[in-house]
C-alpha atoms as a PDB file:
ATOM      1  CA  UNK A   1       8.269  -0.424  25.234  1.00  0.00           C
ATOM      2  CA  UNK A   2       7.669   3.345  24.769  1.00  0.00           C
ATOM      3  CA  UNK A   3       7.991   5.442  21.896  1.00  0.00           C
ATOM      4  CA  UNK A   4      11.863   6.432  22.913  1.00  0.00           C
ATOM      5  CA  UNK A   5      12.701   2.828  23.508  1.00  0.00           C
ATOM      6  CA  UNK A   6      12.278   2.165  20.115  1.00  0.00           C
ATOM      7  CA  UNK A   7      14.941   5.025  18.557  1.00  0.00           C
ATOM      8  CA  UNK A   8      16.923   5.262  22.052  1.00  0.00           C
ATOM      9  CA  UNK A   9      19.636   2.442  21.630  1.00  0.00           C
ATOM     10  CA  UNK A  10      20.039   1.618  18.421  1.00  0.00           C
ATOM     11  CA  UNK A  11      19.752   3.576  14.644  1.00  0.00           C
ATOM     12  CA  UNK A  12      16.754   4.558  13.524  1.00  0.00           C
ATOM     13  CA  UNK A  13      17.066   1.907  10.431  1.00  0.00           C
ATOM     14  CA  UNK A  14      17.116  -1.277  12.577  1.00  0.00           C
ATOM     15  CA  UNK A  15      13.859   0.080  13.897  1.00  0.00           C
ATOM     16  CA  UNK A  16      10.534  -1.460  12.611  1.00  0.00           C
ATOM     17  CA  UNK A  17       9.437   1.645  11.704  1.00  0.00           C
ATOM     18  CA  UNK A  18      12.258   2.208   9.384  1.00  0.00           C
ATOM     19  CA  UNK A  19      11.031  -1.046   7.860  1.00  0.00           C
ATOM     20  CA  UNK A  20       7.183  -0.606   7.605  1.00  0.00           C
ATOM     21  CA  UNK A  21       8.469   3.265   6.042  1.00  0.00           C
ATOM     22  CA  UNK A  22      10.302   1.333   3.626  1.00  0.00           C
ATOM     23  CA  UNK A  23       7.812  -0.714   2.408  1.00  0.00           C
ATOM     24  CA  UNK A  24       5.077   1.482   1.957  1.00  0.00           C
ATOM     25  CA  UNK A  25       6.943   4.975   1.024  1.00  0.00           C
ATOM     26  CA  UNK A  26       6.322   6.227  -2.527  1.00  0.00           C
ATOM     27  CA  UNK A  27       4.072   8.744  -4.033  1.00  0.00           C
ATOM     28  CA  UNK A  28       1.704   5.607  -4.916  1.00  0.00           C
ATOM     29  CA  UNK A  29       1.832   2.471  -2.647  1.00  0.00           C
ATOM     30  CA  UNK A  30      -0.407   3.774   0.046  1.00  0.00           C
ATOM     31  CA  UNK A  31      -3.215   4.968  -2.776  1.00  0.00           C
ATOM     32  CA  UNK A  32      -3.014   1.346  -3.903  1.00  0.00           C
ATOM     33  CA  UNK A  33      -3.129  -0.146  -0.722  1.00  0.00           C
ATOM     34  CA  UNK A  34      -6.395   1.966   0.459  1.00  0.00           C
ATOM     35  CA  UNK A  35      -7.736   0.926  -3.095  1.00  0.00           C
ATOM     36  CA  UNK A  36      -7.319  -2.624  -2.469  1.00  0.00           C
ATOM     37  CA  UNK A  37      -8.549  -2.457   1.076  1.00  0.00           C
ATOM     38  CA  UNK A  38     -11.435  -1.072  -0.008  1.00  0.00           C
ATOM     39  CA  UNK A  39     -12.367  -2.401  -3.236  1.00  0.00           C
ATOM     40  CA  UNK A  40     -10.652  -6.315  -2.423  1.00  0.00           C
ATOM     41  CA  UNK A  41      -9.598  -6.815  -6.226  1.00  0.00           C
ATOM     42  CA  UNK A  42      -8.835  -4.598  -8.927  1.00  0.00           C
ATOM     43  CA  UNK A  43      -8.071  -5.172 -11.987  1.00  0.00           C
ATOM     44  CA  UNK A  44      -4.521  -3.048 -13.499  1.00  0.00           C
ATOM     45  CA  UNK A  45      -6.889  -0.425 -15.321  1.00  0.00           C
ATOM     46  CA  UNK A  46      -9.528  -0.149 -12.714  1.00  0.00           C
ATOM     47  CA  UNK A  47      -6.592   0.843 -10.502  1.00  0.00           C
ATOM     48  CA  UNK A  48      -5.458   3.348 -12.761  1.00  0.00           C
ATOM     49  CA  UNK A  49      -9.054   5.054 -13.137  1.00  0.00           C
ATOM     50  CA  UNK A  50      -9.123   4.751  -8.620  1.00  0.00           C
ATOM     51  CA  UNK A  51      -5.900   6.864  -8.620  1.00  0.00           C
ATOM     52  CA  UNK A  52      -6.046   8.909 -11.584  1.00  0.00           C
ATOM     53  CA  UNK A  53      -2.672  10.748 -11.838  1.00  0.00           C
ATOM     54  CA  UNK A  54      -0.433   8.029 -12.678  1.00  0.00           C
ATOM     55  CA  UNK A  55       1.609   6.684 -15.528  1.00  0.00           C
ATOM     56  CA  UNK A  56       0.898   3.359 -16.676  1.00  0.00           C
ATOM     57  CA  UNK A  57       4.608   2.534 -16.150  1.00  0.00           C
ATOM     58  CA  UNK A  58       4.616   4.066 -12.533  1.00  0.00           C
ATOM     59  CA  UNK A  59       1.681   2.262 -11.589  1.00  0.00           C
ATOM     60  CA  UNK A  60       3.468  -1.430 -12.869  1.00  0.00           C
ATOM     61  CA  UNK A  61       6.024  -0.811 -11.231  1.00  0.00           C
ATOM     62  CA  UNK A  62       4.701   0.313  -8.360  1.00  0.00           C
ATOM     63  CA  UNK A  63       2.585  -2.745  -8.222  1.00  0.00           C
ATOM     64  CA  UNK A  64       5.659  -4.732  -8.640  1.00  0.00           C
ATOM     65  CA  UNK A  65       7.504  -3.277  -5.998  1.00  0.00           C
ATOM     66  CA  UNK A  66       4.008  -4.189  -3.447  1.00  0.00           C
ATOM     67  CA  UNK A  67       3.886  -7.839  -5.193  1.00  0.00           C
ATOM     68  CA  UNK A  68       7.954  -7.959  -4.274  1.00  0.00           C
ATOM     69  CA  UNK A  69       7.237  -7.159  -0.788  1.00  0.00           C
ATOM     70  CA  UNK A  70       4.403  -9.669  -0.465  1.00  0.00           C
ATOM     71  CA  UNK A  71       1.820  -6.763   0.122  1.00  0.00           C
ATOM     72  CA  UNK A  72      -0.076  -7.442  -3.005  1.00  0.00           C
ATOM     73  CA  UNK A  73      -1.092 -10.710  -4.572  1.00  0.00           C
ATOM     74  CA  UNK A  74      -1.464 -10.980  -8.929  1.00  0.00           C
ATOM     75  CA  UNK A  75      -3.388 -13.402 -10.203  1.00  0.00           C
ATOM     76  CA  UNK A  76      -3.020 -13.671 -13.975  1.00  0.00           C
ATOM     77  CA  UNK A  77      -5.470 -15.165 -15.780  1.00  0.00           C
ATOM     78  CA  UNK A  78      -3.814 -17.707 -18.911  1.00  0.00           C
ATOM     79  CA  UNK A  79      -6.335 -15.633 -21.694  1.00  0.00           C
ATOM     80  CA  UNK A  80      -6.315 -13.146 -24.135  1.00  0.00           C
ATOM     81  CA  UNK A  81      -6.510 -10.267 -23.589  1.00  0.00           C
ATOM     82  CA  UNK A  82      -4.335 -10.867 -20.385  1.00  0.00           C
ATOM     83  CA  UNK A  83      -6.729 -10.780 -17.475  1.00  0.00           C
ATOM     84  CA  UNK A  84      -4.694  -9.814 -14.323  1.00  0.00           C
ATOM     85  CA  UNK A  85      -6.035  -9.091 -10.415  1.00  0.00           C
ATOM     86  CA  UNK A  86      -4.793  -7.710  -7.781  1.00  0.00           C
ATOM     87  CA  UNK A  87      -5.492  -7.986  -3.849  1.00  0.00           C
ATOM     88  CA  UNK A  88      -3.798  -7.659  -0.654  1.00  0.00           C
ATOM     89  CA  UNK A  89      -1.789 -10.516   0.482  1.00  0.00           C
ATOM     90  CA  UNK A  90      -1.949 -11.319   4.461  1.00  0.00           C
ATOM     91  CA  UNK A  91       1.122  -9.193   5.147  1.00  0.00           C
ATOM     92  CA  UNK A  92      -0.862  -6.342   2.868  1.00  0.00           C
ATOM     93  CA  UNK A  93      -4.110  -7.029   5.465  1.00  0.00           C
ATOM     94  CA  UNK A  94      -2.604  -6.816   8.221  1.00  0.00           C
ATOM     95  CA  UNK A  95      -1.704  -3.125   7.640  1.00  0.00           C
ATOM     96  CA  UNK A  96      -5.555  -2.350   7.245  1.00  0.00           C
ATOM     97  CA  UNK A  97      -5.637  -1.265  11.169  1.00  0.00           C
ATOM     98  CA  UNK A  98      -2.853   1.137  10.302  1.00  0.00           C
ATOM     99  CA  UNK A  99      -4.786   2.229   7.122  1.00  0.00           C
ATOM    100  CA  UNK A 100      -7.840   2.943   8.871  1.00  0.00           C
ATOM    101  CA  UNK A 101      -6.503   4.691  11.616  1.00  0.00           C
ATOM    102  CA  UNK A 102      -4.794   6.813   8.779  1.00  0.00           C
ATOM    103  CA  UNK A 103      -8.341   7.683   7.487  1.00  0.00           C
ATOM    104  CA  UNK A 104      -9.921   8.373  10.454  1.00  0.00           C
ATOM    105  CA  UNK A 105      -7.213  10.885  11.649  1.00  0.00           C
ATOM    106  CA  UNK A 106      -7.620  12.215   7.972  1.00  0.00           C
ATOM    107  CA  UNK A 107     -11.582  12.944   8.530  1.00  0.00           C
ATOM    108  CA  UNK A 108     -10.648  14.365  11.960  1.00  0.00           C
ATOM    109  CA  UNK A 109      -8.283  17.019  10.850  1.00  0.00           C
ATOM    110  CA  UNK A 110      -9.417  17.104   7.671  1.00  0.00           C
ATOM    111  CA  UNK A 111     -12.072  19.910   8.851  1.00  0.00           C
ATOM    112  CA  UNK A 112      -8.958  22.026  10.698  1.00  0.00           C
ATOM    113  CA  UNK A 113      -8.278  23.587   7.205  1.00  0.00           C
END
């Protein structure tokens, strides 16, 4: 199946690519998903410091959103303070191939500007 085949006969939201969009569109989900790739488990602050520029509410619920999906796994820790860790799932790994290939096109054309 070509490129075409995929949009030709049918609306671009039964496509998988609609799909894998919707899952991983927002301003945060692919940061966290690199981070997690990269790093295996993070805790919720060590996250925060990795991206930087985000709320502590936009970042929960962003990590909701991936846990929803079954991107992410949380493991919560029954202590105090709360101890909670997140890592990718085995739906989240298997978009590592994609996420690489993402960061080596990045490194390519990164040097074109």
């Amino acid at each position: 199946m070509n490129d075409l085949t995929c949009i030709q006969n049918t609306k671009l939201e039964n496509t998988g690519f609609y799909y894998t969009m919707r899952l991983i569109q927002g301003k945060y989900k692919m940061f966290i998903l690199y981070t997690l790739m990269h790093y295996k488990i993070v805790r919720f602050n060590e996250m925060k410091r990795y991206i930087g520029n985000i709320s502590y509410k936009t970042l929960s619920a962003t990590l909701k959103e991936l846990e929803s999906d079954k991107l992410i796994h949380r493991k919560e820790y029954p202590q105090i303070p709360p101890k909670v860790e997140y890592s990718l799932s085995e739906r989240g790994k298997s978009l590592i191939p994609i996420l690489d290939t993402m960061c080596e096109w990045g490194e390519i054309h990164k040097k074109e500007l």
